[in-house]
Protein backbone atom coordinates (compact mmCIF):
# COMPACT_ATOMS: atom_id res chain seq x y z
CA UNK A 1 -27.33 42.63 6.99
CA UNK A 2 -24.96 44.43 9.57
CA UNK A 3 -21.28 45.38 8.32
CA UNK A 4 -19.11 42.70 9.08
CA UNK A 5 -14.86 42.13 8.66
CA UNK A 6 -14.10 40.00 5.88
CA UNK A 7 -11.87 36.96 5.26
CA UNK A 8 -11.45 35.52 1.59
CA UNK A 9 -9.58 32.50 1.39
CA UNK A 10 -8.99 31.34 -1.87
CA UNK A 11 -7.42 28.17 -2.93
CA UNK A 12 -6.45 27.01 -6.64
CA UNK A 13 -8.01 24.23 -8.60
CA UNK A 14 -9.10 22.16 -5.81
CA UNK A 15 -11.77 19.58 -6.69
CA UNK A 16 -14.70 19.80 -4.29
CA UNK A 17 -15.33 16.20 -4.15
CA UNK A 18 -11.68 15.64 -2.47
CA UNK A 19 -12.59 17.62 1.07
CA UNK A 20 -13.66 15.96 4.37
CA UNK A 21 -16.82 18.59 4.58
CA UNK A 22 -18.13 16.89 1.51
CA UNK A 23 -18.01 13.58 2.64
CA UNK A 24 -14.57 12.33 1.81
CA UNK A 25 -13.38 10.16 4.31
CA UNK A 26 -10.06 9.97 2.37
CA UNK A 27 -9.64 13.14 2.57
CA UNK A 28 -7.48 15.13 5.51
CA UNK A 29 -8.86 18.60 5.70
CA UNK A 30 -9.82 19.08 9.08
CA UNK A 31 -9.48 23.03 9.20
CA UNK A 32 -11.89 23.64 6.55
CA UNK A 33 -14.00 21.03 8.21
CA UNK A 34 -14.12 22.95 11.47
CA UNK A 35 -15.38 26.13 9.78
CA UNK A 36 -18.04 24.19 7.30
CA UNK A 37 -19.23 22.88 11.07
CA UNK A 38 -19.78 26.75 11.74
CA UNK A 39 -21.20 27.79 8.59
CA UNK A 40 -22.90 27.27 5.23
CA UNK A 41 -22.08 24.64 2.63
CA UNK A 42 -22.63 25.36 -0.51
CA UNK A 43 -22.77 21.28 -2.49
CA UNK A 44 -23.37 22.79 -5.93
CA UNK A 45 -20.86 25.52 -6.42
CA UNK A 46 -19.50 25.95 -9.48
CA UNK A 47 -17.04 28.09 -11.51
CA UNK A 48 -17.62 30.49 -14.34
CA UNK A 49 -14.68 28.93 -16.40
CA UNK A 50 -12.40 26.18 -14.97
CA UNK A 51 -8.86 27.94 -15.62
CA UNK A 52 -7.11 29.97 -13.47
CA UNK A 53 -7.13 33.52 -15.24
CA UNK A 54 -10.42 34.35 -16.60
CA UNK A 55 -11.90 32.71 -13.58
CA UNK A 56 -10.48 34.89 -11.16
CA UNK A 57 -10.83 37.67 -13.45
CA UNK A 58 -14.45 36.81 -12.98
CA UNK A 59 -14.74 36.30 -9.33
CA UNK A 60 -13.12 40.11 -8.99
CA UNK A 61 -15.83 41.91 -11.29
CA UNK A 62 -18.60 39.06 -10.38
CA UNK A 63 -19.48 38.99 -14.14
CA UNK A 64 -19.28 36.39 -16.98
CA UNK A 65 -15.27 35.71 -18.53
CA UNK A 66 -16.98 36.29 -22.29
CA UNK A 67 -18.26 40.09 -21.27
CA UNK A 68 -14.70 40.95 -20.22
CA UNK A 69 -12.67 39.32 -23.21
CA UNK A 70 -10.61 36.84 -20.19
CA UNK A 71 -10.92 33.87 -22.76
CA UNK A 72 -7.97 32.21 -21.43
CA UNK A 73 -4.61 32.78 -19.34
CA UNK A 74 -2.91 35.20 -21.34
CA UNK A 75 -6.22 37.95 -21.51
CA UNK A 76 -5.98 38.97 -17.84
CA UNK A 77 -7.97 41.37 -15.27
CA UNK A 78 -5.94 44.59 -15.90
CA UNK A 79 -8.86 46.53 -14.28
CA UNK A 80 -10.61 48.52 -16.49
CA UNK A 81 -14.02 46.85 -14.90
CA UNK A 82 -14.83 47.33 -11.15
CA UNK A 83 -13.11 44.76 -8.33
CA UNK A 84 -15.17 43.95 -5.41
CA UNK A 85 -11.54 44.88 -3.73
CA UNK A 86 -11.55 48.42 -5.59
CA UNK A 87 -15.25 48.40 -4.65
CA UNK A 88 -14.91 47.80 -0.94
CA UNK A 89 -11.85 50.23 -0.05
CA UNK A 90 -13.77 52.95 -1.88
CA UNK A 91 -16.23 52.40 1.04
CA UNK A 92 -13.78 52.71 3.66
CA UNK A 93 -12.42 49.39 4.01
CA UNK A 94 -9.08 48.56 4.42
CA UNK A 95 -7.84 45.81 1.95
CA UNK A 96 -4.97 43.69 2.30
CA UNK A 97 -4.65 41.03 -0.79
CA UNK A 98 -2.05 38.49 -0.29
CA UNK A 99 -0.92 36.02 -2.25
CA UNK A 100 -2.23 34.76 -5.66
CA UNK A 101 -4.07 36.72 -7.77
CA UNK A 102 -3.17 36.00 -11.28
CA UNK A 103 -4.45 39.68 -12.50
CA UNK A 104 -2.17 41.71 -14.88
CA UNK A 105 0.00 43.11 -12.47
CA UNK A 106 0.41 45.10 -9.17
CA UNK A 107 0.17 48.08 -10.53
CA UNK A 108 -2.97 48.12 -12.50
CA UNK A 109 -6.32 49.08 -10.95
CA UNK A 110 -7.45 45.19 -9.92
CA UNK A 111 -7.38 45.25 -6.58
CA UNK A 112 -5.54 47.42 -3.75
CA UNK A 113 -3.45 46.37 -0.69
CA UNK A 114 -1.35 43.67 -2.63
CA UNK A 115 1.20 41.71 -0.64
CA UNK A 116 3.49 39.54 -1.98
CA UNK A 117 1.63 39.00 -4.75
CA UNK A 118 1.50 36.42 -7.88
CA UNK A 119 0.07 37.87 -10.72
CA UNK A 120 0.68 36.74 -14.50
CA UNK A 121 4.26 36.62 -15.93
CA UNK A 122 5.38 40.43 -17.73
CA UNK A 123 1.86 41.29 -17.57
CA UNK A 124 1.16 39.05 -20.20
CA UNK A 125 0.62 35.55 -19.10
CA UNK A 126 0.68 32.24 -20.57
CA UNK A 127 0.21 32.59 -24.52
CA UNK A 128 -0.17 28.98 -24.87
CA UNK A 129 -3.16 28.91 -23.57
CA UNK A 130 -4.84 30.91 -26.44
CA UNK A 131 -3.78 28.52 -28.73
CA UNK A 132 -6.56 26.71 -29.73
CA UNK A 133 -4.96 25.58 -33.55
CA UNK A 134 -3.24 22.61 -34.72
CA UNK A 135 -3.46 19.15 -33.89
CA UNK A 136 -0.50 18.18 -31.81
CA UNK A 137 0.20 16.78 -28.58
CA UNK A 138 1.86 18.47 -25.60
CA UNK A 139 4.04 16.80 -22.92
CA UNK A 140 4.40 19.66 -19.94
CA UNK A 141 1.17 18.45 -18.28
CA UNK A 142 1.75 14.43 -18.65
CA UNK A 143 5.42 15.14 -17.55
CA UNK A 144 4.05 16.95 -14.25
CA UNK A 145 2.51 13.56 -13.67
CA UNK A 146 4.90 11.60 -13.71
CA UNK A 147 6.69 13.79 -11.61
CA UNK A 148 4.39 13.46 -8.95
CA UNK A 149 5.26 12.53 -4.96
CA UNK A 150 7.15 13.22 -2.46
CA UNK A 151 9.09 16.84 -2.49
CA UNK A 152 9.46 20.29 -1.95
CA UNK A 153 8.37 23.16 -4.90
CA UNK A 154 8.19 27.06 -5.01
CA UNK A 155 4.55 26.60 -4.46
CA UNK A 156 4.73 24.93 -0.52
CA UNK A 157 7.28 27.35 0.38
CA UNK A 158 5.40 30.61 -1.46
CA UNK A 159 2.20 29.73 0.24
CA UNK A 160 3.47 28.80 3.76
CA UNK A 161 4.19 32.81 2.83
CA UNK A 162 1.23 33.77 2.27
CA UNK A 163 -0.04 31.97 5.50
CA UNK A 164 2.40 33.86 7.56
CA UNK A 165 1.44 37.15 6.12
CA UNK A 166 -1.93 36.97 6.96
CA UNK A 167 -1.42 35.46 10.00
CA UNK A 168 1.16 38.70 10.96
CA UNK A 169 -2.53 40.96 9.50
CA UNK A 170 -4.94 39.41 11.35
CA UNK A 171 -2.96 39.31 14.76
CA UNK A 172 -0.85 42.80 14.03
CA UNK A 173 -2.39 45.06 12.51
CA UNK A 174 -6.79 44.17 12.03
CA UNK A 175 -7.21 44.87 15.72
CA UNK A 176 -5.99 48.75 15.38
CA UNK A 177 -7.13 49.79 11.97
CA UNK A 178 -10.22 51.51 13.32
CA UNK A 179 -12.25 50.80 10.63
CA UNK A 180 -14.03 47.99 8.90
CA UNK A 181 -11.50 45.72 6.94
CA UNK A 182 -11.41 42.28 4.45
CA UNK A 183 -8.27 40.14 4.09
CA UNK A 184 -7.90 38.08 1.12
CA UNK A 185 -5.56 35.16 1.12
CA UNK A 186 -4.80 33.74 -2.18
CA UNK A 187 -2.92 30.24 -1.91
CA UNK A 188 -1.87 28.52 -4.89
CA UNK A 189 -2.47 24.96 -3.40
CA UNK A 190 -3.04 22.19 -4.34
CA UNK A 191 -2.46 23.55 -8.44
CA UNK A 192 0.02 21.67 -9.53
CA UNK A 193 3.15 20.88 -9.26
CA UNK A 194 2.65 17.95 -7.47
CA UNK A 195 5.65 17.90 -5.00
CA UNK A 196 4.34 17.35 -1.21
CA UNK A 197 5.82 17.39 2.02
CA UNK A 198 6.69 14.18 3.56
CA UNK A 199 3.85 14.24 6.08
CA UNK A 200 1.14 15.27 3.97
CA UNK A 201 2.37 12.10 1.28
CA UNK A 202 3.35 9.67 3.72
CA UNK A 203 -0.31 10.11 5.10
CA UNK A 204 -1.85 8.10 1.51
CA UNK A 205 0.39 5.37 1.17
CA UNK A 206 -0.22 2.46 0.05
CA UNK A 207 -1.00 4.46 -3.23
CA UNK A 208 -2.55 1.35 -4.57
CA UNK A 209 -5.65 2.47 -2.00
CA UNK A 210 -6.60 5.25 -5.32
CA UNK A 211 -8.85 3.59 -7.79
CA UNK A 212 -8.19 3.49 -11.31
CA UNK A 213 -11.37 5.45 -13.05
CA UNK A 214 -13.31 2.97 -15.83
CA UNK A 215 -12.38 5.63 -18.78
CA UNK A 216 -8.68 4.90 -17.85
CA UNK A 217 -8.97 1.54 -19.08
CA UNK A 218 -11.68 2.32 -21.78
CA UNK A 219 -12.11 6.17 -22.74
CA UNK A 220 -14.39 4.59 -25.59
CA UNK A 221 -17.44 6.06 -23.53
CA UNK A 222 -15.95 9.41 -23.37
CA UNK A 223 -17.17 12.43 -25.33
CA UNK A 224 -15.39 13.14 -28.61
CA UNK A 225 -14.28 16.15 -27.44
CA UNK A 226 -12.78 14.37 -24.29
CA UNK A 227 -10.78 12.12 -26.36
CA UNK A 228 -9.59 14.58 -28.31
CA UNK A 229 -8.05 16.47 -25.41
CA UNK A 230 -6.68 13.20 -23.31
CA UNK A 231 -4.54 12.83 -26.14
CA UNK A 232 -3.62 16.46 -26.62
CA UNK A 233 -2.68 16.34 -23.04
CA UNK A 234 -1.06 12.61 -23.51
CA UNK A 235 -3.34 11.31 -20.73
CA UNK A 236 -3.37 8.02 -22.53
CA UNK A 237 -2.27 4.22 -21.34
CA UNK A 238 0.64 4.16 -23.60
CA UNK A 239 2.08 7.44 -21.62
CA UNK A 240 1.25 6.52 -18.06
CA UNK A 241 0.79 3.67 -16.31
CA UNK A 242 -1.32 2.51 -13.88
CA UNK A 243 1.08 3.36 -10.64
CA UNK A 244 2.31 7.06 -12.02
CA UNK A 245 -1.66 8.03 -11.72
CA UNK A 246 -2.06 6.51 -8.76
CA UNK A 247 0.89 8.12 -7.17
CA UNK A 248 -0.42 11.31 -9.00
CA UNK A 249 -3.88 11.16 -7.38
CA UNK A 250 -2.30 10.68 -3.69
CA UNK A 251 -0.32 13.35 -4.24
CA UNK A 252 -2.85 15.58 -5.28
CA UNK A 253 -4.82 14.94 -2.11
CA UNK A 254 -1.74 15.35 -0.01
CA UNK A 255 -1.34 18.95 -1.77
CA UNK A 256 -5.12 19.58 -0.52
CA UNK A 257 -4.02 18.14 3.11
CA UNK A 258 -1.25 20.50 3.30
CA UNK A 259 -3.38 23.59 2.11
CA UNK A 260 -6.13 22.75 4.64
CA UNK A 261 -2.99 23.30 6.99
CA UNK A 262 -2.41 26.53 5.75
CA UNK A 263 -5.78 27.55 5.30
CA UNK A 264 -6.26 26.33 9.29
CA UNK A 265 -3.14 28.63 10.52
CA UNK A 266 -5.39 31.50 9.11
CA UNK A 267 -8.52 30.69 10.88
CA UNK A 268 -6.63 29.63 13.97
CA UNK A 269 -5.01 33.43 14.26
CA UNK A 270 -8.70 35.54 13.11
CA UNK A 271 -9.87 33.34 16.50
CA UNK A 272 -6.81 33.67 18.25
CA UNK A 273 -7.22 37.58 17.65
CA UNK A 274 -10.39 37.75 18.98
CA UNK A 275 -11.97 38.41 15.74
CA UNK A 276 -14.14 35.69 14.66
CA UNK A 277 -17.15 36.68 16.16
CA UNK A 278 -16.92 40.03 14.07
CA UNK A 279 -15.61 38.63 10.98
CA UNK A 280 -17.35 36.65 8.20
CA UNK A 281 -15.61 34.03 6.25
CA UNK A 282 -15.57 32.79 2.65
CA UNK A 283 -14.13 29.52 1.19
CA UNK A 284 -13.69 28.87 -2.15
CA UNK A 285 -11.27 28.19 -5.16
CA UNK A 286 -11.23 29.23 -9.04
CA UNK A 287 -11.99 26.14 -10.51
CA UNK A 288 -11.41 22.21 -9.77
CA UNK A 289 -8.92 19.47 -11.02
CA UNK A 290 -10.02 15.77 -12.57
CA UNK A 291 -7.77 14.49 -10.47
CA UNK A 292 -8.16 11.01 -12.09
CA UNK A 293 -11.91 11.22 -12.17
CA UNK A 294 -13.20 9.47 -15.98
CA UNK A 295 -9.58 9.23 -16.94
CA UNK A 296 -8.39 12.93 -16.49
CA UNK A 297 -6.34 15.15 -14.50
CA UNK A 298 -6.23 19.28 -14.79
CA UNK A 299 -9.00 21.30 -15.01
CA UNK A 300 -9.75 22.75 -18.46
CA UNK A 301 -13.43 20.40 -18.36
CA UNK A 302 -17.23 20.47 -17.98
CA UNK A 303 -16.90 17.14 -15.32
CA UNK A 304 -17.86 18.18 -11.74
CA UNK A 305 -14.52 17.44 -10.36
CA UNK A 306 -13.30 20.07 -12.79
CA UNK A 307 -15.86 22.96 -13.38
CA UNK A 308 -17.54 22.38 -9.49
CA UNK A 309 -15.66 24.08 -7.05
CA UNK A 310 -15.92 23.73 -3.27
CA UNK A 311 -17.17 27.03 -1.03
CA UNK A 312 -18.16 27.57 2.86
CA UNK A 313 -19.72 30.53 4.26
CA UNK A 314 -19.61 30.99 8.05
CA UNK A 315 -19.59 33.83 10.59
CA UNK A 316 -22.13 36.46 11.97
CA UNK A 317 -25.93 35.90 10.76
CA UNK A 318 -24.71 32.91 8.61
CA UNK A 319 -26.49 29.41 9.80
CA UNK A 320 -23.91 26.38 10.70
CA UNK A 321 -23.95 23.46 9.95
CA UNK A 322 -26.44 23.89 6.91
CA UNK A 323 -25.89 22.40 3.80
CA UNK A 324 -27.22 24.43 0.92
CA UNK A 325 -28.46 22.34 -2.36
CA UNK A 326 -29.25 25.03 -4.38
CA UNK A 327 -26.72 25.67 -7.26
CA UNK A 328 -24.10 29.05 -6.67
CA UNK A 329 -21.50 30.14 -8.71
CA UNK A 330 -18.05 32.21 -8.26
CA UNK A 331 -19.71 35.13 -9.57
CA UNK A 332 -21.75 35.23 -6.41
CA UNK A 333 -18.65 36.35 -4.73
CA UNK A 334 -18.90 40.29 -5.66
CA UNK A 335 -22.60 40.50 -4.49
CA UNK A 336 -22.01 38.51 -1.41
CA UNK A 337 -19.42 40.70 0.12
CA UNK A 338 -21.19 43.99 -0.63
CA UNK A 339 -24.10 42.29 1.63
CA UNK A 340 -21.62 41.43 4.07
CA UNK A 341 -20.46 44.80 4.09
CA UNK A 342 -23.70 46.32 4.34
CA UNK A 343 -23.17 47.85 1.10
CA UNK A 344 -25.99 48.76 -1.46
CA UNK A 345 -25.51 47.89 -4.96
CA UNK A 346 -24.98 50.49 -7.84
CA UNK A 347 -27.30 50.43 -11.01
CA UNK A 348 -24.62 48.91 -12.84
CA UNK A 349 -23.89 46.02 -10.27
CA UNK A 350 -27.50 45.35 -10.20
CA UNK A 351 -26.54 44.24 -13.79
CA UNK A 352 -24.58 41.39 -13.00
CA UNK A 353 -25.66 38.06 -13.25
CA UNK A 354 -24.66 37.01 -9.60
CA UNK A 355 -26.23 36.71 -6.11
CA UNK A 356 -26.11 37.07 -2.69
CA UNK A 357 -25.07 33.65 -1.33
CA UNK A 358 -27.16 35.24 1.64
CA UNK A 359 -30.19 35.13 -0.51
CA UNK A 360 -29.60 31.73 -1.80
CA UNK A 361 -29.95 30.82 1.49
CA UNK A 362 -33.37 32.42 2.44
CA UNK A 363 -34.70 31.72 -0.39
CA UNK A 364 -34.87 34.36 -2.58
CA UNK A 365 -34.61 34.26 -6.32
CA UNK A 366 -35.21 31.24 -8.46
CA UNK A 367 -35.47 27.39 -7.15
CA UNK A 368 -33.08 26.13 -9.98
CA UNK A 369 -31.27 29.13 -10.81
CA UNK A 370 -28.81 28.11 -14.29
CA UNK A 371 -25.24 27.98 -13.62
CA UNK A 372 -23.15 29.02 -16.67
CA UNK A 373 -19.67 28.11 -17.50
CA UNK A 374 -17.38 28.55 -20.42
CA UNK A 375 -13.88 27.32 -21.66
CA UNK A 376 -12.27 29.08 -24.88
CA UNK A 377 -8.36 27.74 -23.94
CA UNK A 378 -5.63 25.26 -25.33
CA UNK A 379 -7.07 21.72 -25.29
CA UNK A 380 -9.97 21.92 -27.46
CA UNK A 381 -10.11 23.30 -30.69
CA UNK A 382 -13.78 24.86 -30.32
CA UNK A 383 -15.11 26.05 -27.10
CA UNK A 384 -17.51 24.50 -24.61
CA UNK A 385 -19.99 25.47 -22.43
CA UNK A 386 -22.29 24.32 -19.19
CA UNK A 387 -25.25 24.61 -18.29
CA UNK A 388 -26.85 22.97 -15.27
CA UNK A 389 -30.37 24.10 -13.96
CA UNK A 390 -31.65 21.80 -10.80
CA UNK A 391 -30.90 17.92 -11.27
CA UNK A 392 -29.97 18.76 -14.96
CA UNK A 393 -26.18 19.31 -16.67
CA UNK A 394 -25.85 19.80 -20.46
CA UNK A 395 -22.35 20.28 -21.45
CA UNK A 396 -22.00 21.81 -25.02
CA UNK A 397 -18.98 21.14 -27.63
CA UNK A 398 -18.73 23.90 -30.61
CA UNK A 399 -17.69 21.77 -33.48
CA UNK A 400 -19.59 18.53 -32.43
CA UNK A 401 -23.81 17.95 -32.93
CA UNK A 402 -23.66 16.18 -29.56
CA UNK A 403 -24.06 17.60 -26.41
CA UNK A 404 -23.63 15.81 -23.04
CA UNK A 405 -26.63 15.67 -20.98
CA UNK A 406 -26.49 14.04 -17.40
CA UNK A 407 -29.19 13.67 -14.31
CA UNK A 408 -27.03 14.73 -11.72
CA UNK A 409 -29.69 13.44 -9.09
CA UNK A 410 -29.46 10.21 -9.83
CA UNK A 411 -25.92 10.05 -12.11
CA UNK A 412 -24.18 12.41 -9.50
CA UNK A 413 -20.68 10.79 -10.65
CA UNK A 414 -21.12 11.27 -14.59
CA UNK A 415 -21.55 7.87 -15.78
CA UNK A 416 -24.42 7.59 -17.94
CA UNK A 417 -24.52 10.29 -20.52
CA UNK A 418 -28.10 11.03 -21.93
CA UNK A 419 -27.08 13.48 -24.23
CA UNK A 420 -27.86 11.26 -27.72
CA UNK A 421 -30.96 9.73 -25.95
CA UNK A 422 -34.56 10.52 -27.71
CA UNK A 423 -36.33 10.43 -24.55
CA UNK A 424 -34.91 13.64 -22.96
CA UNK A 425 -34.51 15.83 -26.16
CA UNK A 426 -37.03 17.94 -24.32
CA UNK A 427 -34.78 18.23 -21.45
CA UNK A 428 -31.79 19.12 -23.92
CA UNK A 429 -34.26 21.83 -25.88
CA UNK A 430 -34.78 23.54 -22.80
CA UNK A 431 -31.33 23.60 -21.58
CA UNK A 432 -30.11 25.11 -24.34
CA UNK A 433 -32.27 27.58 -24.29
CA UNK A 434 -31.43 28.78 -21.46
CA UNK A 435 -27.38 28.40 -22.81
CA UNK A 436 -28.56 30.57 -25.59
CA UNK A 437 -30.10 33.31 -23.52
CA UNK A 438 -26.65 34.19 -21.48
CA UNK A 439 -24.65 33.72 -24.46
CA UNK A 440 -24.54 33.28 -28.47
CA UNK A 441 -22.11 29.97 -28.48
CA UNK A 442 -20.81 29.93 -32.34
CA UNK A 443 -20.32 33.39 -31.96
CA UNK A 444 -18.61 33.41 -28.78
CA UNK A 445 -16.21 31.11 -30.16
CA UNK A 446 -15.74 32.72 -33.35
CA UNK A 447 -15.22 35.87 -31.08
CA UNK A 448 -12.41 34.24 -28.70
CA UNK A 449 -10.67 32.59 -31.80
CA UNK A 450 -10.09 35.91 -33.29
CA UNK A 451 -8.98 37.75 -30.20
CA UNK A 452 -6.49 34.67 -29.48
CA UNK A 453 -4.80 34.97 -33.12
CA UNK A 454 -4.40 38.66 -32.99
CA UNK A 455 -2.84 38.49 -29.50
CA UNK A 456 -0.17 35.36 -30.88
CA UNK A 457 0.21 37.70 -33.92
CA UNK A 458 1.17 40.63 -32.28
CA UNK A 459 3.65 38.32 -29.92
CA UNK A 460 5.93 36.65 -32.95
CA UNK A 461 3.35 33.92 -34.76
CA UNK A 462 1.94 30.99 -33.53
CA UNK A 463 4.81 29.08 -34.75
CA UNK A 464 7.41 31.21 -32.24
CA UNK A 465 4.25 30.64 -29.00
CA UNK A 466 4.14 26.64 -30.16
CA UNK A 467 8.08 26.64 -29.88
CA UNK A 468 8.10 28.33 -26.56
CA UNK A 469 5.81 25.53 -25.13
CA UNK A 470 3.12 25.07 -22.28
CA UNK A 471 4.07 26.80 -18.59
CA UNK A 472 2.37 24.51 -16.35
CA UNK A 473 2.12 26.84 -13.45
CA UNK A 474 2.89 30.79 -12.67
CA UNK A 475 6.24 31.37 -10.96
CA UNK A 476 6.35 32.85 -7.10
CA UNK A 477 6.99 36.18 -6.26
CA UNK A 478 11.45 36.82 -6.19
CA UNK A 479 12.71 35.28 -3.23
CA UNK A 480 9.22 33.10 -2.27
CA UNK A 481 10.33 29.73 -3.53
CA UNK A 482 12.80 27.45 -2.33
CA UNK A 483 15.83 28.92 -0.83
């Protein structure tokens, strides 16, 4: 594949389902539309672990969270592996990373070329989230809820940033570099908190419009393990009511409206800049939100709206307007863009279990590649895992005998679990297996559980983390957020 510019653009914890380019009418994102009409879409994408850190820990070394120790949002990407950022400006490259990252810090070796960047908090990160003990309740998330609607927040001003500093790259500075070069903008849309501009909100009223999801009025059909964290998280009836998640869930897709916008002022200046024809283009975030979907909002989840992630390929040699059904992963990331770059891989990239999203698409490699995922965070007291392979999902609880099974082909919303059915204990058998060959579950868990207490150890006891509370989002950059 000839050498090709690159353009990353990288959203956070948007839910694939709530995009116009997979068939939400609801849905205002007309600039990601546009460039799914010149490319690839990808229906079954999926991340590696659906929490910020450790997933874009693994989407820089294209490897599984577990091999790296990124269990959760205080173990971050200081470097010590290979970045496909490092990778490419070792090749000649020019890199410019702006915007969210979430890796240690600026200064390790993640990635070069940071601007204005938003990586974790003293190099440290969010210690809450490695605390997996005791049987409590936490308010920060429900509270962020309730908070939800119309407004301004750090976030929309930090990313309207990061827009404007790739926007100055792309129509500055790509055309005279001289060499090869890939631009990754990191927005921190629509995470949370849910504060949107007027005419991104004003666009979903009536609110009433948002469904209520079935599990909202009876979570008796949930999972255990679901339960278990909808009260941990105070997602419950007797916290909420019925209008504060509607409002919530039009706010969340006026969030993804107003990234699309941002998103779009990028793609409008690589045309504008006469570089689209030599540039390819990647879409994609680190994981997805509920968003209200069977009862839940955050990510943190095995449901699709959670661990499924949307991503769009488009630009030289890549076909439009196809959409691709076979299953990918945020892994594939590293792989793709040393294909893109022309770019042979090393023995020890040959190693890693991603691929070419080029190959997907002719082809190559197995019809129903497994997609593995993995959550070892706050919220559950165990760990879980995914596993889906073709039409099937089995979702895995450490802790609980049950598993959660579902035919996605025909259950594509999650509403019949088969997991304690007799009839597909073959399927389950099977699926596990192939859980078990990428990864040792009990031990895994046992693993992360022991890293986590050390780390809260070292920082002043769990009682001193449990005090300090839940930081629902990363701070911006000094002097990004609202003036």
């Amino acid at each position: 594949m000839r050498q090709t510019n690159l353009l990353v653009i990288c959203s956070d914890q948007h839910n694939p389902h709530i995009a116009g380019f997979m068939g939400n009418a609801l849905a205002c994102t007309p600039n990601l539309d546009r460039l799914a009409a010149r490319g690839t879409v990808f229906e079954h994408a999926y991340t590696p672990t659906p929490i910020c850190v450790p997933a874009r820990a693994a989407m820089a070394t294209g490897d599984y969270p577990f091999r790296g120790g990124f269990w959760d949002n205080a173990h971050p990407f200081c470097g010590d592996q290979m970045s496909w950022g490092r990778r490419l400006e070792e090749a000649g490259y020019y890199v410019a990373a702006v915007g969210k990252l979430h890796f240690k810090d600026d200064s390790s070796r993640t990635f070069p070329g940071q601007r204005i960047p938003m990586n974790v908090k003293g190099g440290l990160g969010d210690l809450m989230t490695a605390c997996r003990m005791g049987n409590g309740t936490t308010p920060q998330l429900r509270k962020q809820i309730q908070a939800a609607g119309e407004g301004d927040s750090d976030y929309i001003h930090y990313d309207r940033e990061i827009a404007r500093e790739a926007v100055r790259f792309l129509k500055t500075e790509a055309g005279s570099l001289g060499r090869p070069w890939c631009l990754y903008a990191g927005f921190t849309t629509p995470h949370y908190p849910l504060k949107v501009p007027e005419e991104f909100m004003k666009q979903y009223e009536p609110y009433s419009q948002f469904p209520l999801a079935a599990e909202w009025e009876d979570p008796s059909g949930l999972h255990p393990a679901l339960k278990n964290y909808k009260r941990k998280v105070q997602m419950e009836k007797e916290w909420l009511s019925a209008e504060e998640i509607k409002r919530a869930e039009a706010a969340y897709y006026g969030l993804t409206a107003f990234l699309d916008s941002q998103a779009g002022a990028v793609l409008d200046a690589l045309r504008e800049a006469g570089l689209e024809e030599s540039t390819r283009v990647l879409y994609l975030a680190d994981h997805g939100d509920s968003a209200g979907e069977h009862g839940l909002f955050f990510k943190s989840t095995m449901n699709e709206g959670s661990v499924g992630i949307p991503m769009i390929a488009a630009g030289p040699d890549i076909p439009a307007g196809r959409r691709e059904k076979r299953c990918v992963s945020l892994i594939d990331v590293y792989p793709t863009l040393l294909q893109y770059a022309g770019l042979e891989r090393t023995k020890e990239e040959k190693g890693l279990p991603g691929i070419s999203l080029s190959d997907t698409i002719a082809g190559n490699g197995e019809a129903e590649r497994p997609i593995f995922s993995e959550y070892h965070c706050a919220g559950f007291s165990g760990s879980e895992y995914m596993l889906r392979k073709g039409r099937w999902k089995l979702v895995r609880y450490t802790g609980y005998d049950q598993c959660q099974l579902f035919d996605l082909e025909t259950d594509p919303q999650e509403d019949h679990d088969l997991g304690g059915l007799q009839e597909f204990e073959e399927v389950r058998a099977e699926l596990n297996r192939e859980l078990e060959a990428v990864c040792d579950p009990e031990e895994l868990d046992r693993r992360s559980m022991e890293d986590q207490k050390r780390l809260i150890e070292e920082k002043g006891g769990l009682k001193a983390v449990l005090e300090k509370g839940l930081t629902p989002f990363t701070a911006v950059p000094e002097g990004m957020g609202v003036k």
